[in-house]
C-alpha atoms as a PDB file:
ATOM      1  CA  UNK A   1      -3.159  -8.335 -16.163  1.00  0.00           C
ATOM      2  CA  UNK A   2      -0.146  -6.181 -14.931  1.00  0.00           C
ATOM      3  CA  UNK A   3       0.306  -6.133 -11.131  1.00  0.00           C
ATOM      4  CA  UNK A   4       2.820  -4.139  -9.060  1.00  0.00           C
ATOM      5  CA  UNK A   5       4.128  -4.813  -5.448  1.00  0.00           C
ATOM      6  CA  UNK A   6       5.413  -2.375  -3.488  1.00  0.00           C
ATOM      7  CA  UNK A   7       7.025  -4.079  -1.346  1.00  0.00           C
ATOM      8  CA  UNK A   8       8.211  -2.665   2.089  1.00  0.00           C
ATOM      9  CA  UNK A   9      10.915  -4.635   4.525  1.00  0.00           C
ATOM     10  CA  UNK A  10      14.297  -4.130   5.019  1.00  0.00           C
ATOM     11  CA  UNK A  11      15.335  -8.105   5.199  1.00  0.00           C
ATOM     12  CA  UNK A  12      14.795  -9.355   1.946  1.00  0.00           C
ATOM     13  CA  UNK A  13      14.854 -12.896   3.907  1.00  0.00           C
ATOM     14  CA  UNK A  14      11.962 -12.420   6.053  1.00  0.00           C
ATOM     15  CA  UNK A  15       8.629 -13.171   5.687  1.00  0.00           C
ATOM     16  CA  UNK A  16       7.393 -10.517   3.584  1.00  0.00           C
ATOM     17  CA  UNK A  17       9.830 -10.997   1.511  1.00  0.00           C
ATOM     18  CA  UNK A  18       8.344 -14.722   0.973  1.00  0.00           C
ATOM     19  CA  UNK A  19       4.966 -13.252   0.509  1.00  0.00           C
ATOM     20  CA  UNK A  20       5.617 -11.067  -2.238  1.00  0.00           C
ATOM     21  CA  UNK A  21       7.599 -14.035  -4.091  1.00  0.00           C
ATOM     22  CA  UNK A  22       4.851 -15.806  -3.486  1.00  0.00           C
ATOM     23  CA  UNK A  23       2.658 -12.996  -5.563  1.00  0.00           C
ATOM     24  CA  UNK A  24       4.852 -12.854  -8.042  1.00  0.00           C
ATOM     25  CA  UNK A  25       5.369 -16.226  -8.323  1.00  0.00           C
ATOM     26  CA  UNK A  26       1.640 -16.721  -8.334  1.00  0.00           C
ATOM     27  CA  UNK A  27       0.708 -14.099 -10.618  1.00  0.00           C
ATOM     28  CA  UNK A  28       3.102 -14.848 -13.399  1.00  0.00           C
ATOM     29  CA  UNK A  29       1.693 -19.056 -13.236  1.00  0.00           C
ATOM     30  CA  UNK A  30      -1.562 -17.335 -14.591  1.00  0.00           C
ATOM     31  CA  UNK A  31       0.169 -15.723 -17.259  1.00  0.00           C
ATOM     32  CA  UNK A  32       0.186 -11.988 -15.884  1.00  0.00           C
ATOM     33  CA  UNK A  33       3.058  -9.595 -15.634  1.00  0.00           C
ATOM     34  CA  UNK A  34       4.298  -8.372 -12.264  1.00  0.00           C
ATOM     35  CA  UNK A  35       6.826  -6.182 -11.694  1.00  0.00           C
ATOM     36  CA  UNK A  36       8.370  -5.133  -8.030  1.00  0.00           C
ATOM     37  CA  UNK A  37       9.341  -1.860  -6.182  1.00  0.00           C
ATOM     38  CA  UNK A  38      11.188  -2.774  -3.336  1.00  0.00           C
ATOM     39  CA  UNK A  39      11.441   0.332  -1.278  1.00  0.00           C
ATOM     40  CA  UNK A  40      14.192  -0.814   0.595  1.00  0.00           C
ATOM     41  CA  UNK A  41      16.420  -2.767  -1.828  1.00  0.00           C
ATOM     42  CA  UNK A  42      15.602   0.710  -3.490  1.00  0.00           C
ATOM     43  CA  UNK A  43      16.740   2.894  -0.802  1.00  0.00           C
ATOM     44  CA  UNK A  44      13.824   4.477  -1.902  1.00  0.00           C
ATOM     45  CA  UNK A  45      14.261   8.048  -0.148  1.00  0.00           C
ATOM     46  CA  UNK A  46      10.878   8.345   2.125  1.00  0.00           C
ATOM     47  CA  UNK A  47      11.173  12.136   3.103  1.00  0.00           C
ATOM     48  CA  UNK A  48       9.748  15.046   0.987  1.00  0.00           C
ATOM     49  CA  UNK A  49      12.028  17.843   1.116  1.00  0.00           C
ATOM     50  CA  UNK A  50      13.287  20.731  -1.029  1.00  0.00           C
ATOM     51  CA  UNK A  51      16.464  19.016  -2.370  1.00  0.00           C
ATOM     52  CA  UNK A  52      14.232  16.886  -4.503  1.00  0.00           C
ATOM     53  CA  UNK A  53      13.053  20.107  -6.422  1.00  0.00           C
ATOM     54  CA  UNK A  54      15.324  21.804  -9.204  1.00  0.00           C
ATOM     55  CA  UNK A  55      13.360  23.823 -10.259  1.00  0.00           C
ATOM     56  CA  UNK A  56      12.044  25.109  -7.343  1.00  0.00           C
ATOM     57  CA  UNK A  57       9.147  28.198  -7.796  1.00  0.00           C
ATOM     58  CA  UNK A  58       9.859  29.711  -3.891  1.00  0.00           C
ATOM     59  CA  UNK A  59      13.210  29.503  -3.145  1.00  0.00           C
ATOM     60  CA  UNK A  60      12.495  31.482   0.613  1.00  0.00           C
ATOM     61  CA  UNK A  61      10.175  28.795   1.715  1.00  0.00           C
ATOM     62  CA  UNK A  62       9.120  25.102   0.525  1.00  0.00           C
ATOM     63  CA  UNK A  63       5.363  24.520   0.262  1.00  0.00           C
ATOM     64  CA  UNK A  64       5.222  20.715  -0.683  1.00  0.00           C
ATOM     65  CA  UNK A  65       2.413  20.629  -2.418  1.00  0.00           C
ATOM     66  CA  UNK A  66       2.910  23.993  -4.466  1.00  0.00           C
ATOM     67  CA  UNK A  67       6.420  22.038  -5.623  1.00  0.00           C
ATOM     68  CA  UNK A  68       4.800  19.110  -6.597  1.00  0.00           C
ATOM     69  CA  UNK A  69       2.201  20.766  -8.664  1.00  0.00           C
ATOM     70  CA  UNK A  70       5.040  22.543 -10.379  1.00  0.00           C
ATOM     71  CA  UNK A  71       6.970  19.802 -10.853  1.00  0.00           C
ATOM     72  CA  UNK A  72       4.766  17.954 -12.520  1.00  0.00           C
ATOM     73  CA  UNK A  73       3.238  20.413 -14.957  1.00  0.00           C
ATOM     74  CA  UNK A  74       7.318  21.091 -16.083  1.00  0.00           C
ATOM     75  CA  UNK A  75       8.187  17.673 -16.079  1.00  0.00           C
ATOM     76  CA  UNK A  76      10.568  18.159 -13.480  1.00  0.00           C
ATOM     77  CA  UNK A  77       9.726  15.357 -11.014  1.00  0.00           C
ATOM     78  CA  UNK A  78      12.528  13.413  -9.343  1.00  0.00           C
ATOM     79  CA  UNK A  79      13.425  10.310 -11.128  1.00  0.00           C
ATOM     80  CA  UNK A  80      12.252   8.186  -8.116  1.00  0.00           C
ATOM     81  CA  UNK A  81       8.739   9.549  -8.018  1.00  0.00           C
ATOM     82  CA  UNK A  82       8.869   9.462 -12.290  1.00  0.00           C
ATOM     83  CA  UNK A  83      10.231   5.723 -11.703  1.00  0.00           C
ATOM     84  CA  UNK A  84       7.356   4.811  -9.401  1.00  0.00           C
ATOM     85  CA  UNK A  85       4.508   6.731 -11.223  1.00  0.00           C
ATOM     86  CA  UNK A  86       4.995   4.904 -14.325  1.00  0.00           C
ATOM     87  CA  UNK A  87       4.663   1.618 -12.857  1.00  0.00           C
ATOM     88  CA  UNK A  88       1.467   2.283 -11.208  1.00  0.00           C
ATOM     89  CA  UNK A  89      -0.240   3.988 -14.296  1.00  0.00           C
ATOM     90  CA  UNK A  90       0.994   0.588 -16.252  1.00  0.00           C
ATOM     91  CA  UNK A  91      -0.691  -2.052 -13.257  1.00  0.00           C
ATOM     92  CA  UNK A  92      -4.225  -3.032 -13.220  1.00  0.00           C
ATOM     93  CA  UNK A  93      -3.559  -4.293  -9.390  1.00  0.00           C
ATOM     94  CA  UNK A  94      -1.423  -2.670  -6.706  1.00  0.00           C
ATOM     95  CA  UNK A  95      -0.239  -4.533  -3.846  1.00  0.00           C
ATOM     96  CA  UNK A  96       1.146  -3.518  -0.833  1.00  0.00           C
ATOM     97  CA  UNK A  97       3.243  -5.833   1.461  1.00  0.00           C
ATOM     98  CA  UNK A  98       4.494  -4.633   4.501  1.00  0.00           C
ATOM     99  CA  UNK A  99       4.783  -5.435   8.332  1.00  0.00           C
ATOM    100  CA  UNK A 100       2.281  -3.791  10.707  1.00  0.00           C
ATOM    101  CA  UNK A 101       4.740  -1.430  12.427  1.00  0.00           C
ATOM    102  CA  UNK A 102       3.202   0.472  15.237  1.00  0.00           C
ATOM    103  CA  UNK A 103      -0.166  -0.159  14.495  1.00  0.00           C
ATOM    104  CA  UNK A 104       0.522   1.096  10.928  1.00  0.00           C
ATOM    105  CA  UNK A 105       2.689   0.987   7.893  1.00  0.00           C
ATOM    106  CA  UNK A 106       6.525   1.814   8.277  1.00  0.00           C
ATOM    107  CA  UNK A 107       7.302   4.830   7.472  1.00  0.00           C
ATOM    108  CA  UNK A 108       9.072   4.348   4.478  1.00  0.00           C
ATOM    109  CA  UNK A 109       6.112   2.926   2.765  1.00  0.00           C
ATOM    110  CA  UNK A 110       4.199   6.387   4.563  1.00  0.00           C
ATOM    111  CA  UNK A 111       6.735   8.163   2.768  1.00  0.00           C
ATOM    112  CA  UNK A 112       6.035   6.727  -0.517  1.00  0.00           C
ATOM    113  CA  UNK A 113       2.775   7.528  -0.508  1.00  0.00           C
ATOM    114  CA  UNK A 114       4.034  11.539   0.398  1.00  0.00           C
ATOM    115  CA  UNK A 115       6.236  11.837  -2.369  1.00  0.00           C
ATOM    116  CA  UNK A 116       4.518   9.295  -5.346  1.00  0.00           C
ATOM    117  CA  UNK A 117       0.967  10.693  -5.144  1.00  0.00           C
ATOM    118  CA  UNK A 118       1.502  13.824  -6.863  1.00  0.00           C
ATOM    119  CA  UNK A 119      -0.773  17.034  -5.609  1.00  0.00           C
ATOM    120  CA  UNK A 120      -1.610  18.278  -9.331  1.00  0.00           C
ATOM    121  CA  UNK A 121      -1.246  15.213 -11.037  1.00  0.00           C
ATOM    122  CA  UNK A 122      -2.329  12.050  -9.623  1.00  0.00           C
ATOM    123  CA  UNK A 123      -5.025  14.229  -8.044  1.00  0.00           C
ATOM    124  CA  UNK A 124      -6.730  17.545  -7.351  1.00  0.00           C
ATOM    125  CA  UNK A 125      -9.722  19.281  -6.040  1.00  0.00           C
ATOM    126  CA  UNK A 126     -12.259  17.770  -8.485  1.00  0.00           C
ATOM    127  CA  UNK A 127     -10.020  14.641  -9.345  1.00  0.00           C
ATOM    128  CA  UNK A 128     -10.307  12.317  -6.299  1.00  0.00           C
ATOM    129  CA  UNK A 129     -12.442   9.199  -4.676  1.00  0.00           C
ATOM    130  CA  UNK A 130     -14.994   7.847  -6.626  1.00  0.00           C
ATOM    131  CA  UNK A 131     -13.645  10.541  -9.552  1.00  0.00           C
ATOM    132  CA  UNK A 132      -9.666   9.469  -8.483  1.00  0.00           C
ATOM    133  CA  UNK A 133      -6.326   9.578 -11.666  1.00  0.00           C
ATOM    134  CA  UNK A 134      -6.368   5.727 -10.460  1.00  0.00           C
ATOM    135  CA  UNK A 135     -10.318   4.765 -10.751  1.00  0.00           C
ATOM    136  CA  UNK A 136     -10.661   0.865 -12.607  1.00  0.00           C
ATOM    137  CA  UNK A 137      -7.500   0.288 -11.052  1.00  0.00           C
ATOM    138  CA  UNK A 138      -6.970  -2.896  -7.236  1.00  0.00           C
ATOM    139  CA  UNK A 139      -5.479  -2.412  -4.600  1.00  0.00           C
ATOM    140  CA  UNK A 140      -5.071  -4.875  -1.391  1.00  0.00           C
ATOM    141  CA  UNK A 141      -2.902  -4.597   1.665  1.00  0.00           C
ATOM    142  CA  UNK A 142      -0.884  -7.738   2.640  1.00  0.00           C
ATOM    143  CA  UNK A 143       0.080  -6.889   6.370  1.00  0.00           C
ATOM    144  CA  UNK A 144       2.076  -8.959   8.644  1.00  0.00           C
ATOM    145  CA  UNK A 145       1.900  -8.896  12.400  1.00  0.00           C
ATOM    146  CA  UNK A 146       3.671 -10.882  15.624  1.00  0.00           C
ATOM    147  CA  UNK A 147       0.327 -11.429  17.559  1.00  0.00           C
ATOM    148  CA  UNK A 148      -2.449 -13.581  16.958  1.00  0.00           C
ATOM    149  CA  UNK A 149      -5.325 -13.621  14.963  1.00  0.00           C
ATOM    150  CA  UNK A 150      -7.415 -13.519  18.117  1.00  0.00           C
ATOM    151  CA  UNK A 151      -6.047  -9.922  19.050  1.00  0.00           C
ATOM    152  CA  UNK A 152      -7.552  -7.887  16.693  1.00  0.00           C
ATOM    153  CA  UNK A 153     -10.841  -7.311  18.052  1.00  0.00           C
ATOM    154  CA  UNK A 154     -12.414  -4.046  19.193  1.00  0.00           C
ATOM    155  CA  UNK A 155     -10.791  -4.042  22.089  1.00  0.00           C
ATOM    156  CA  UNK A 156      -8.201  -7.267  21.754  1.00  0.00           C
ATOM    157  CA  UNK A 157      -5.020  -6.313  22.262  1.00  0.00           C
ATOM    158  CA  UNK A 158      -3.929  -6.292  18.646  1.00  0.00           C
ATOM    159  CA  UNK A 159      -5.153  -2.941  18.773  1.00  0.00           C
ATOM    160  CA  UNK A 160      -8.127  -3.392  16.714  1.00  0.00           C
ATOM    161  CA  UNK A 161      -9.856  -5.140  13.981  1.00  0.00           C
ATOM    162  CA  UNK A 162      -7.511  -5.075  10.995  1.00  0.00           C
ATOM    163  CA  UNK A 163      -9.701  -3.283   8.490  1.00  0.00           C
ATOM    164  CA  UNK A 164      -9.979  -0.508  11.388  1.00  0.00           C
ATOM    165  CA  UNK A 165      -6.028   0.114  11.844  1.00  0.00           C
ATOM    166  CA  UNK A 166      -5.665   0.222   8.245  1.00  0.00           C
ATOM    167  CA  UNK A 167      -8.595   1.998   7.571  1.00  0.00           C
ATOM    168  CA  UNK A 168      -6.839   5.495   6.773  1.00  0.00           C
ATOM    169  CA  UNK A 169      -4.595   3.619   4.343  1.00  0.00           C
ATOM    170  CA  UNK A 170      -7.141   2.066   2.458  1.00  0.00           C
ATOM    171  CA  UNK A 171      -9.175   5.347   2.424  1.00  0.00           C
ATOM    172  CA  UNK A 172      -5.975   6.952   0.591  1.00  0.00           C
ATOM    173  CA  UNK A 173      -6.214   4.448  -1.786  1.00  0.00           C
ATOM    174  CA  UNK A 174      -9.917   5.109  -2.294  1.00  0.00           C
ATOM    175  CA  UNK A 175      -9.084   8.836  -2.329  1.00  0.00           C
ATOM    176  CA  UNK A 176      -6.623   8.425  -5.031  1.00  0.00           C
ATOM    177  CA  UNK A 177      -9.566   6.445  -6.887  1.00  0.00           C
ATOM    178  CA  UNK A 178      -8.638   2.687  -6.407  1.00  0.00           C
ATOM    179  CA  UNK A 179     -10.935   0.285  -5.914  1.00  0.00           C
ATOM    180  CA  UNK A 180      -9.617  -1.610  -2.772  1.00  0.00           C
ATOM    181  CA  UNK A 181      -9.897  -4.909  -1.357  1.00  0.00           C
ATOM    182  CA  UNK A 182      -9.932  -5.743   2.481  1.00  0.00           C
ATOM    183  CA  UNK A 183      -6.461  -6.030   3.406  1.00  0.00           C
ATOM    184  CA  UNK A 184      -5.061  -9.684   3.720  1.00  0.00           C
ATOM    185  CA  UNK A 185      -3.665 -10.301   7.384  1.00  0.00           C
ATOM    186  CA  UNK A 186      -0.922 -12.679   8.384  1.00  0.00           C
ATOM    187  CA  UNK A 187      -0.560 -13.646  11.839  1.00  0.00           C
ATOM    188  CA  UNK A 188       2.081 -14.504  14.563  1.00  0.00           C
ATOM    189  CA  UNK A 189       4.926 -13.604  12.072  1.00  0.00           C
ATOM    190  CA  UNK A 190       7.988 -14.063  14.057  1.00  0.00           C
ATOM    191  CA  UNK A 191      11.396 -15.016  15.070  1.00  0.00           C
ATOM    192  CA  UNK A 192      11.294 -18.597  15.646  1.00  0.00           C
ATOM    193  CA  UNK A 193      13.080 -17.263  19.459  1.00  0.00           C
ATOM    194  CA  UNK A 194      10.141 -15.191  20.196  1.00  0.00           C
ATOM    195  CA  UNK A 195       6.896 -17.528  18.932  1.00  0.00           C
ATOM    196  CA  UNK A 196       5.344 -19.628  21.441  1.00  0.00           C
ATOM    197  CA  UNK A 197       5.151 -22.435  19.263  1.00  0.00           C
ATOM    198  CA  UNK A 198       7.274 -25.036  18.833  1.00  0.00           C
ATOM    199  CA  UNK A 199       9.477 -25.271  15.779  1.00  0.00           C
ATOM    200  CA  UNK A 200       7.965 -27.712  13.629  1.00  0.00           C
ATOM    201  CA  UNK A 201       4.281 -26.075  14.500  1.00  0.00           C
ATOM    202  CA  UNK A 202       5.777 -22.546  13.257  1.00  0.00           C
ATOM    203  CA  UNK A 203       7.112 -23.911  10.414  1.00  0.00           C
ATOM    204  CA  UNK A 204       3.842 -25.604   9.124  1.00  0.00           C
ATOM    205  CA  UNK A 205       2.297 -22.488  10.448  1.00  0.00           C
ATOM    206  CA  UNK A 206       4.092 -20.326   7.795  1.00  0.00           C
ATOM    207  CA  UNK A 207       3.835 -22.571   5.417  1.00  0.00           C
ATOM    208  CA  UNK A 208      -0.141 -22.523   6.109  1.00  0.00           C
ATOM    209  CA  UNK A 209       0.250 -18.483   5.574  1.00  0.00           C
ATOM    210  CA  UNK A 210       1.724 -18.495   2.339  1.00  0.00           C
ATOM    211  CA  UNK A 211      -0.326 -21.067   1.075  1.00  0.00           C
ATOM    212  CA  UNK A 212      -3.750 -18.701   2.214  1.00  0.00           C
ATOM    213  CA  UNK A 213      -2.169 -16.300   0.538  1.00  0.00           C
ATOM    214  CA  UNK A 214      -1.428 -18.106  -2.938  1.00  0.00           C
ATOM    215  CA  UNK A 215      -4.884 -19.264  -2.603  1.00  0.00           C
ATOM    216  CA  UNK A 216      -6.552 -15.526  -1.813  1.00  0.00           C
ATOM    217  CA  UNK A 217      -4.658 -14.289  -4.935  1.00  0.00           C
ATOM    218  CA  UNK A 218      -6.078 -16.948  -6.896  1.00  0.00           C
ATOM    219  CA  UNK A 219      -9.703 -15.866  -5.642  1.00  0.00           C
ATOM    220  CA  UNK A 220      -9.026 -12.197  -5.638  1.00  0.00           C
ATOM    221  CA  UNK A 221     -12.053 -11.875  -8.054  1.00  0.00           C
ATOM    222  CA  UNK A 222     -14.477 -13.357  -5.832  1.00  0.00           C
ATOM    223  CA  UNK A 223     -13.630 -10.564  -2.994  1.00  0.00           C
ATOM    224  CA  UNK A 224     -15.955  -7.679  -2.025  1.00  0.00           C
ATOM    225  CA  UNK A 225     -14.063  -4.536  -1.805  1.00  0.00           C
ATOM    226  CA  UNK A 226     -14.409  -1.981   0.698  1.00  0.00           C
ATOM    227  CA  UNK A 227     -17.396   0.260   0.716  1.00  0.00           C
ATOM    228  CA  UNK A 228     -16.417   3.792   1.025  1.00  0.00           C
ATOM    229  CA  UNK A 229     -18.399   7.030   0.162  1.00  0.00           C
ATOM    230  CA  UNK A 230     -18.040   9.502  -2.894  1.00  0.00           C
ATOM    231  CA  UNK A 231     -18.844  12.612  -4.164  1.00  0.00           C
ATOM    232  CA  UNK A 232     -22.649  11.997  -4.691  1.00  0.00           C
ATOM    233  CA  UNK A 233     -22.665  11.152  -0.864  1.00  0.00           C
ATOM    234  CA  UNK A 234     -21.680  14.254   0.700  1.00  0.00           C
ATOM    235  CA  UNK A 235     -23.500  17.812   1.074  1.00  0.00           C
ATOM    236  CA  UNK A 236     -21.441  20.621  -0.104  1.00  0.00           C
ATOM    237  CA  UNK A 237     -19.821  20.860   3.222  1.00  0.00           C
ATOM    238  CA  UNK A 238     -18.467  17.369   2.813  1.00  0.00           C
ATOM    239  CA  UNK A 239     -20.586  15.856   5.334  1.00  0.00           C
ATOM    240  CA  UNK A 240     -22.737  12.460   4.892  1.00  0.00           C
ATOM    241  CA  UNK A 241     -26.321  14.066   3.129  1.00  0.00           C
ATOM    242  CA  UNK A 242     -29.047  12.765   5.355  1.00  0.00           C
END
């Protein structure tokens, strides 16, 4: 199997950081190849703007998606987005590790999905959810957060259950044609200055994380994905059919 990380923090010492070694690590024990984009080590450039575009097809105005299309059908896309493409047509399993910034991803790893998922390519009217350029292809979402467990209720004050606050993400995913798993939550991630633990408790308490983690990789096969709608589903207004 062939897995890539996309791995978003910009301390290659923290946490995260652990967590995807730990992937890799894991991965490659059961004989599979993994390879890394590390957004930030990267400087992976999150913004979509016109200077990525040589060949532009309006030079008065820049329609994104209009660019992209072109780009792609002239092989003309920027290196980075080439780069990235590749390694996600090559992976059977995508992961995605990243803190929960804001109640969402950062924005880098936002921007990656702006610039990587290709309008014309990697998808287009016809080509999308259950009919995606990615379908027979995993996904999961490894997400890191300072509060506890506990919080992420309805109306807890983690904001809401995890699968909720991610929910958008994982529909992208899903709308690119992935078949995605319930994203993997790690909890009170923090400086040892700001956890309310003492420091021997938060260090068996990561410790404890990373070895859930190894151990949900290990089981990946056993998880249900995510239930989410397709085309036979909706009416032709895109609505639910009754």
């Amino acid at each position: 199997m062939n897995v890539l990380i996309v791995y978003c923090h910009p301390e290659a010492k923290s946490f995260n950081g652990s967590l995807k070694d730990v992937a890799k690590e894991t991965f490659e024990s059961l004989g599979d190849t993994v390879e890394v984009s590390d957004l930030y080590g990267e400087n992976f450039d999150p913004v979509e703007k016109a200077e990525h575009y040589k060949n532009r097809i309006d030079l008065n105005k820049f329609d994104p998606l209009s660019e992209q299309r072109n780009a792609y059908k002239t092989d003309t896309l920027p290196d980075d987005v080439k780069k990235e493409i590749e390694k996600i047509k090559k992976c059977d399993l995508l992961i995605l590790q990243f803190p929960m910034w804001w109640h969402q991803q950062p924005a880098m790893l936002k921007g990656w999905f702006d610039r990587v998922f290709v309008s014309g390519g990697l998808y287009t009217s016809k080509m999308r959810y259950d009919k995606g350029y990615f379908k027979g292809k995993r996904a999961i979402c490894s997400v890191t957060s300072g509060a506890p467990k506990t919080t992420f209720t309805e109306n807890g004050r983690g904001g809401g259950e995890i699968e909720v606050l991610l929910r958008s993400m994982n529909f992208s995913l899903h709308y690119m044609g992935f078949t995605v798993f319930p994203p993997f939550l790690s909890t009170e991630i923090q400086n040892k200055g700001f956890t309310y633990m003492s420091e021997d408790k938060f260090d068996l308490h990561l410790k404890t994380s990373i070895k859930r983690w190894e151990e949900h990789l290990k089981n990946l096969d056993k998880e249900e994905p995510l239930k989410f709608s397709g085309w036979s589903d909706w009416n032709e207004l895109g609505m639910e059919k009754e």
